[in-house]
N, C-alpha and C. Protein backbone atom coordinates (compact mmCIF):
# COMPACT_ATOMS: atom_id res chain seq x y z
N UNK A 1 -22.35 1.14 10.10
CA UNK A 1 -22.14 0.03 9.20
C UNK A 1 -23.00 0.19 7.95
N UNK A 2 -24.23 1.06 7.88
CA UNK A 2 -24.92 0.91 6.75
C UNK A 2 -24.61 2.13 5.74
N UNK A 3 -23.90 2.99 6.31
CA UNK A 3 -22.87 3.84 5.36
C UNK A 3 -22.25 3.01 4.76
N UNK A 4 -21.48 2.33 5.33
CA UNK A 4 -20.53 1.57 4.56
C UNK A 4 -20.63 0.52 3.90
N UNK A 5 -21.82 0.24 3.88
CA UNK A 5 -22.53 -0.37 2.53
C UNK A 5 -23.40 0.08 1.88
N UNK A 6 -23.21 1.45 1.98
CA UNK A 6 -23.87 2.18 0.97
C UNK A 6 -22.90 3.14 0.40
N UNK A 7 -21.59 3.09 1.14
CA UNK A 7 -20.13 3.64 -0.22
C UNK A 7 -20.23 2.58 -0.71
N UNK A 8 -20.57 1.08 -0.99
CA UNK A 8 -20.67 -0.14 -1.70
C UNK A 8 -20.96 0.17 -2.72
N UNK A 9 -22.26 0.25 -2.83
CA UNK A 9 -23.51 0.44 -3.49
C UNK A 9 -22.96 1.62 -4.44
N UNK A 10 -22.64 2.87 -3.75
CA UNK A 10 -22.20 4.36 -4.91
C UNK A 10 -20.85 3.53 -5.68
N UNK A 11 -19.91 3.41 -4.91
CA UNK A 11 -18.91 2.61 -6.13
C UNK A 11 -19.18 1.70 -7.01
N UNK A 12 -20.09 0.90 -6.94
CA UNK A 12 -20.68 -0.41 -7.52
C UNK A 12 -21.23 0.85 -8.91
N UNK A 13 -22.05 2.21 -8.62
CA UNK A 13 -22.69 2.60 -9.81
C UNK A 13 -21.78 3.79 -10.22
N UNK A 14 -20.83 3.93 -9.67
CA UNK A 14 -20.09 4.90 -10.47
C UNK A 14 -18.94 3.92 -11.10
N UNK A 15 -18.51 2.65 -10.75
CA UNK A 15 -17.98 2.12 -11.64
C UNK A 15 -18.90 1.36 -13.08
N UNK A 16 -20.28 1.10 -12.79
CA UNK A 16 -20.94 0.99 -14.17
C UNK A 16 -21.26 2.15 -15.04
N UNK A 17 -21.23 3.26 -14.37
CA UNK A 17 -21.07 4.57 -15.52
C UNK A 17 -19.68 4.52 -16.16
N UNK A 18 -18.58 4.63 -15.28
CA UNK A 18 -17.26 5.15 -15.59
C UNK A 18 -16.93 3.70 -16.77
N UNK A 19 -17.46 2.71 -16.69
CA UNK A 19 -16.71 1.38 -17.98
C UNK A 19 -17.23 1.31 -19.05
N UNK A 20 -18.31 2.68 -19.03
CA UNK A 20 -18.71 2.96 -20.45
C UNK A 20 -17.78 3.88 -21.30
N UNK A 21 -16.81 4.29 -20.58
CA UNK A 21 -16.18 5.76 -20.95
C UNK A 21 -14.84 5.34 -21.09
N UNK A 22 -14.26 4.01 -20.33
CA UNK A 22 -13.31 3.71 -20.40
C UNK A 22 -12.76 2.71 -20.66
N UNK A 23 -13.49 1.49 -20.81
CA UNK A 23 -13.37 0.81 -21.63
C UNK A 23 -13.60 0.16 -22.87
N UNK A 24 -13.20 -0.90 -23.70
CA UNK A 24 -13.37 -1.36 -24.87
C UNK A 24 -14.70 -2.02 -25.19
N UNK A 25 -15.45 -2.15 -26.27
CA UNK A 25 -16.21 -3.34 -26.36
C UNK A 25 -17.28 -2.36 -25.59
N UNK A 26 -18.57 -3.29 -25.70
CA UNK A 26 -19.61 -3.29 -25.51
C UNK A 26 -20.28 -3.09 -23.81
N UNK A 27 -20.91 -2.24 -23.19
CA UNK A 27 -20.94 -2.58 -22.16
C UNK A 27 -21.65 -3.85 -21.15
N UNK A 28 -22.00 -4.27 -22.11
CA UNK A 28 -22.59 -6.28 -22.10
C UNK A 28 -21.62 -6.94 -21.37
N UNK A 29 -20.54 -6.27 -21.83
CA UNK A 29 -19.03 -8.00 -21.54
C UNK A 29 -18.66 -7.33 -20.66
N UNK A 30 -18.58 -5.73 -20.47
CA UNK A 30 -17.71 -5.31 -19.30
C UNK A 30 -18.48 -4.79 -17.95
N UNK A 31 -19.53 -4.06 -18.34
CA UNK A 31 -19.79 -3.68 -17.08
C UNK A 31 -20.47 -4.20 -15.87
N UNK A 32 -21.07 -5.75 -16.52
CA UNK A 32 -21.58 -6.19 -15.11
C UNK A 32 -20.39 -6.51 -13.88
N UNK A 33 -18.95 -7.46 -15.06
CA UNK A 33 -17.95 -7.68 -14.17
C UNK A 33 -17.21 -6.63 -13.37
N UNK A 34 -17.33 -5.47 -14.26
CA UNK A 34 -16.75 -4.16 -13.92
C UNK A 34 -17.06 -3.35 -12.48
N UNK A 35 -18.57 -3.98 -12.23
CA UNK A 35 -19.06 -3.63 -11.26
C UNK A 35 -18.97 -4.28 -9.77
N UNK A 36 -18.84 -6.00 -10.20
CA UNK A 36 -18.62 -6.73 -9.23
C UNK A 36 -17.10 -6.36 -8.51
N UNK A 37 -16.40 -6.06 -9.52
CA UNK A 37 -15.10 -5.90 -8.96
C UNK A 37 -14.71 -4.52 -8.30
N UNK A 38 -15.27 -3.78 -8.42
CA UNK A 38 -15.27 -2.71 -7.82
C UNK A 38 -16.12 -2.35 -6.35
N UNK A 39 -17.23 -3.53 -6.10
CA UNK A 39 -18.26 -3.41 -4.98
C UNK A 39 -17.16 -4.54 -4.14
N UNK A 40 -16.53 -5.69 -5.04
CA UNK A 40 -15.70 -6.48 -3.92
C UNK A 40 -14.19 -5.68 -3.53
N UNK A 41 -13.65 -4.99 -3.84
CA UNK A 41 -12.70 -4.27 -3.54
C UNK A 41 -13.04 -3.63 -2.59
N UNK A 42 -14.38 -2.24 -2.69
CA UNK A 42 -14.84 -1.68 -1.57
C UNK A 42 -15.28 -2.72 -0.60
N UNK A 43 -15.64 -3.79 -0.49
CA UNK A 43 -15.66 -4.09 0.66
C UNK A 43 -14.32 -4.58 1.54
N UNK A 44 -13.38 -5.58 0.70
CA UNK A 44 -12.16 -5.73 1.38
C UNK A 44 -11.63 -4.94 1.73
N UNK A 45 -11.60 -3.41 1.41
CA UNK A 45 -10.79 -2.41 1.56
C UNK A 45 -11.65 -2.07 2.98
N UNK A 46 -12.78 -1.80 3.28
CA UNK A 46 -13.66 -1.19 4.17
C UNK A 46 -13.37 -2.65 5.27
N UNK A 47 -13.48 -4.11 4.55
CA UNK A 47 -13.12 -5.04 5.96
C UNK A 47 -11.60 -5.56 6.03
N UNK A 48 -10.90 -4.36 5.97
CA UNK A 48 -9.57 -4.37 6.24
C UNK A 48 -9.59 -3.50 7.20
N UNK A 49 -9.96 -1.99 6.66
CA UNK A 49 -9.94 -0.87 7.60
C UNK A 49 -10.73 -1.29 9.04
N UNK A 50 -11.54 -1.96 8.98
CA UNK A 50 -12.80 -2.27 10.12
C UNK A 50 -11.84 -3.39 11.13
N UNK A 51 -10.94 -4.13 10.71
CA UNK A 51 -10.52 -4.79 11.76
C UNK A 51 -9.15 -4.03 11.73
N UNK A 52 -8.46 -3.40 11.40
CA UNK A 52 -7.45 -2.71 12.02
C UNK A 52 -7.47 -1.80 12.72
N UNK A 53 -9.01 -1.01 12.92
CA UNK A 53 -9.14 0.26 13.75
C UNK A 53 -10.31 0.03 14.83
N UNK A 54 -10.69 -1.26 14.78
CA UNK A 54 -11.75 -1.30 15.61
C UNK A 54 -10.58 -1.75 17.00
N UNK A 55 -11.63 -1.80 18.20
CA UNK A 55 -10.60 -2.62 19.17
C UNK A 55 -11.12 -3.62 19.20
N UNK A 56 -10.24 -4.14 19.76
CA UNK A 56 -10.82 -6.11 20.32
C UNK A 56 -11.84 -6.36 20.72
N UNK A 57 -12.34 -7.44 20.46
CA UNK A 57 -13.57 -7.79 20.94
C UNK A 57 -15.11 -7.34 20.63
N UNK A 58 -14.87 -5.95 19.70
CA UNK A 58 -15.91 -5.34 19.36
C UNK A 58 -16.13 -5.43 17.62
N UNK A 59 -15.84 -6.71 17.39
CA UNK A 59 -15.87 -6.52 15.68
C UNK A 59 -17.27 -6.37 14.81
N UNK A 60 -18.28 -6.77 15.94
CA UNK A 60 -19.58 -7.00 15.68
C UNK A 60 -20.33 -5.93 15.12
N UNK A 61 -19.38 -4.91 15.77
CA UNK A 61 -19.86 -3.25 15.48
C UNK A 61 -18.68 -2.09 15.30
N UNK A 62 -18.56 -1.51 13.93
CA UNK A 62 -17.18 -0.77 14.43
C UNK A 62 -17.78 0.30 14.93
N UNK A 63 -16.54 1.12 15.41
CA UNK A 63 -17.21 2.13 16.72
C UNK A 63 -16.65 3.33 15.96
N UNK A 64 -17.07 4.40 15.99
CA UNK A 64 -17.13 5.47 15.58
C UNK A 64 -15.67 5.74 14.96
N UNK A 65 -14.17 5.68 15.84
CA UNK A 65 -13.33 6.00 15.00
C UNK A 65 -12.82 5.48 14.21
N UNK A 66 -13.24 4.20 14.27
CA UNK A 66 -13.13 3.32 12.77
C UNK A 66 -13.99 3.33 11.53
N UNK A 67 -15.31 4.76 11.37
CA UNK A 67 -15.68 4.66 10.42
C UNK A 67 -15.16 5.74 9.33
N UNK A 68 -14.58 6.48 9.40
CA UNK A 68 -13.80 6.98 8.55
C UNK A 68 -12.82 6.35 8.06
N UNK A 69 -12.22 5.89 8.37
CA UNK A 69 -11.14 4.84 7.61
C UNK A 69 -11.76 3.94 6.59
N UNK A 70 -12.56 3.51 7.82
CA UNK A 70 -13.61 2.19 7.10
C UNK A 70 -14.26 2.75 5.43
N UNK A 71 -14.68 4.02 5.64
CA UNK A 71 -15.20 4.71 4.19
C UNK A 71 -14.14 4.69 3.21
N UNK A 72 -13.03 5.30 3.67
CA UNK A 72 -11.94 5.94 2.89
C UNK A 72 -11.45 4.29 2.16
N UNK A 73 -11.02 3.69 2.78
CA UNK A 73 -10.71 2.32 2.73
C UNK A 73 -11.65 1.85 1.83
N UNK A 74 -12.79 2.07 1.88
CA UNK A 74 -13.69 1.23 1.03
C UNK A 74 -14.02 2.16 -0.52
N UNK A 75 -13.44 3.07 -0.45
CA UNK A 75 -13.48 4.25 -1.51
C UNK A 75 -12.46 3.86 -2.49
N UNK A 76 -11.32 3.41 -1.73
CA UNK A 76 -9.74 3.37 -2.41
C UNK A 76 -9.67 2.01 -2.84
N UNK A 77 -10.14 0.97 -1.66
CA UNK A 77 -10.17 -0.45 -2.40
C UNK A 77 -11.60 -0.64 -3.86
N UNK A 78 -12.39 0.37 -3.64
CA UNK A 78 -13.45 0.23 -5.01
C UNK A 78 -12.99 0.50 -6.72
N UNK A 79 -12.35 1.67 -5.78
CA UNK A 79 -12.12 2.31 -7.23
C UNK A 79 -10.80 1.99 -7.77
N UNK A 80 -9.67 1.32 -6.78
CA UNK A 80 -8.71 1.00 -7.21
C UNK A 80 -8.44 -0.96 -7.57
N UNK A 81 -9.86 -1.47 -7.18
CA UNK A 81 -9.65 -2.78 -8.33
C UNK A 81 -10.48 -2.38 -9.56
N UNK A 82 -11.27 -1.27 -9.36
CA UNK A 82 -12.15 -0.54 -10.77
C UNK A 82 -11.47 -0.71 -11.91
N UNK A 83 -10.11 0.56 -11.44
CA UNK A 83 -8.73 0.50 -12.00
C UNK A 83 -8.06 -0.65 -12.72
N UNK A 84 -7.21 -1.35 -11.85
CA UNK A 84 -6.65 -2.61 -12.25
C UNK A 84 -7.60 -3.41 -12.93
N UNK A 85 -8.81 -3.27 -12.98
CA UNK A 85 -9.64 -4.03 -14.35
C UNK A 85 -9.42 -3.36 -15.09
N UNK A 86 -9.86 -2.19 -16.06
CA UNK A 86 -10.06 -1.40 -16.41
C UNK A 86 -8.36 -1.55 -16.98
N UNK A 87 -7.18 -1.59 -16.25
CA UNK A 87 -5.40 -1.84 -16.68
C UNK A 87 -5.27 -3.31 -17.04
N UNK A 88 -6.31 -4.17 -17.13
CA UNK A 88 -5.78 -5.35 -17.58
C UNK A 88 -6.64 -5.62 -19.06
N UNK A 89 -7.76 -4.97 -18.71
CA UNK A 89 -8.87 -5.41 -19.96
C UNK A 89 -8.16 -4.09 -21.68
N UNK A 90 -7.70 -3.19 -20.85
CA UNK A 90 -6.94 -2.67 -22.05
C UNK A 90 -5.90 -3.50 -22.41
N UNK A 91 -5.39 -3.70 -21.45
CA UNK A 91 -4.17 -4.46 -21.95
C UNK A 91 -4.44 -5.82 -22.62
N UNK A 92 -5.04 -6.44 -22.64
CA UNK A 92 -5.54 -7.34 -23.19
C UNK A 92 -5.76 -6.95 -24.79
N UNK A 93 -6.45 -6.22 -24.94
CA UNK A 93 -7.47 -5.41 -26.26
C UNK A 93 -6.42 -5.42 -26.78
N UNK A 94 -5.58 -4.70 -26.61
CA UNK A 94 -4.15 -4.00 -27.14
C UNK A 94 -2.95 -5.45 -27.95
N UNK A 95 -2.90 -6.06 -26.45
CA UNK A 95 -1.98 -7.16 -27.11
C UNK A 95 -2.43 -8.36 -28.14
């Protein structure tokens, strides 16, 4: 479990590097939000994976073959609301 809040933590700071590079404006306005949204993605994504692969009754702790998912999951949900910020705040700029 403390891996997997510590893929949190690495997405949380590779999405405050990466919204200097990719987005608009100042990194004042974007990257604190930039960051929140990317540490709350990795986690829904990681407590999605954690109750679909754990078994019953054991949610307290996932068990070993649910932590790979649980990573991957929390990798894909980080960087992919990173994303969809990152696709709306251009889009915004633009229109």
């Amino acid at each position: 479990m403390l891996l997997i809040g510590f893929t949190w933590i690495f997405v949380a700071i590779a999405a405050g590097i990466l919204v200097h590079y990719l987005m608009p404006g100042s990194w004042d306005t974007t990257g604190p939000l930039a960051i929140m949204v990317a540490s709350v993605g990795a986690f829904f994504g990681s407590l999605l994976a954690s109750l679909v692969f754990t078994p019953p009754g054991r949610l307290e702790d996932p068990s070993s073959p649910a932590m790979v998912p649980c990573i991957v999951l929390s990798l894909l949900g980080g960087f992919g609301a990173f994303g969809l910020y990152v696709f709306d705040v251009r889009r915004r700029a633009h229109a």
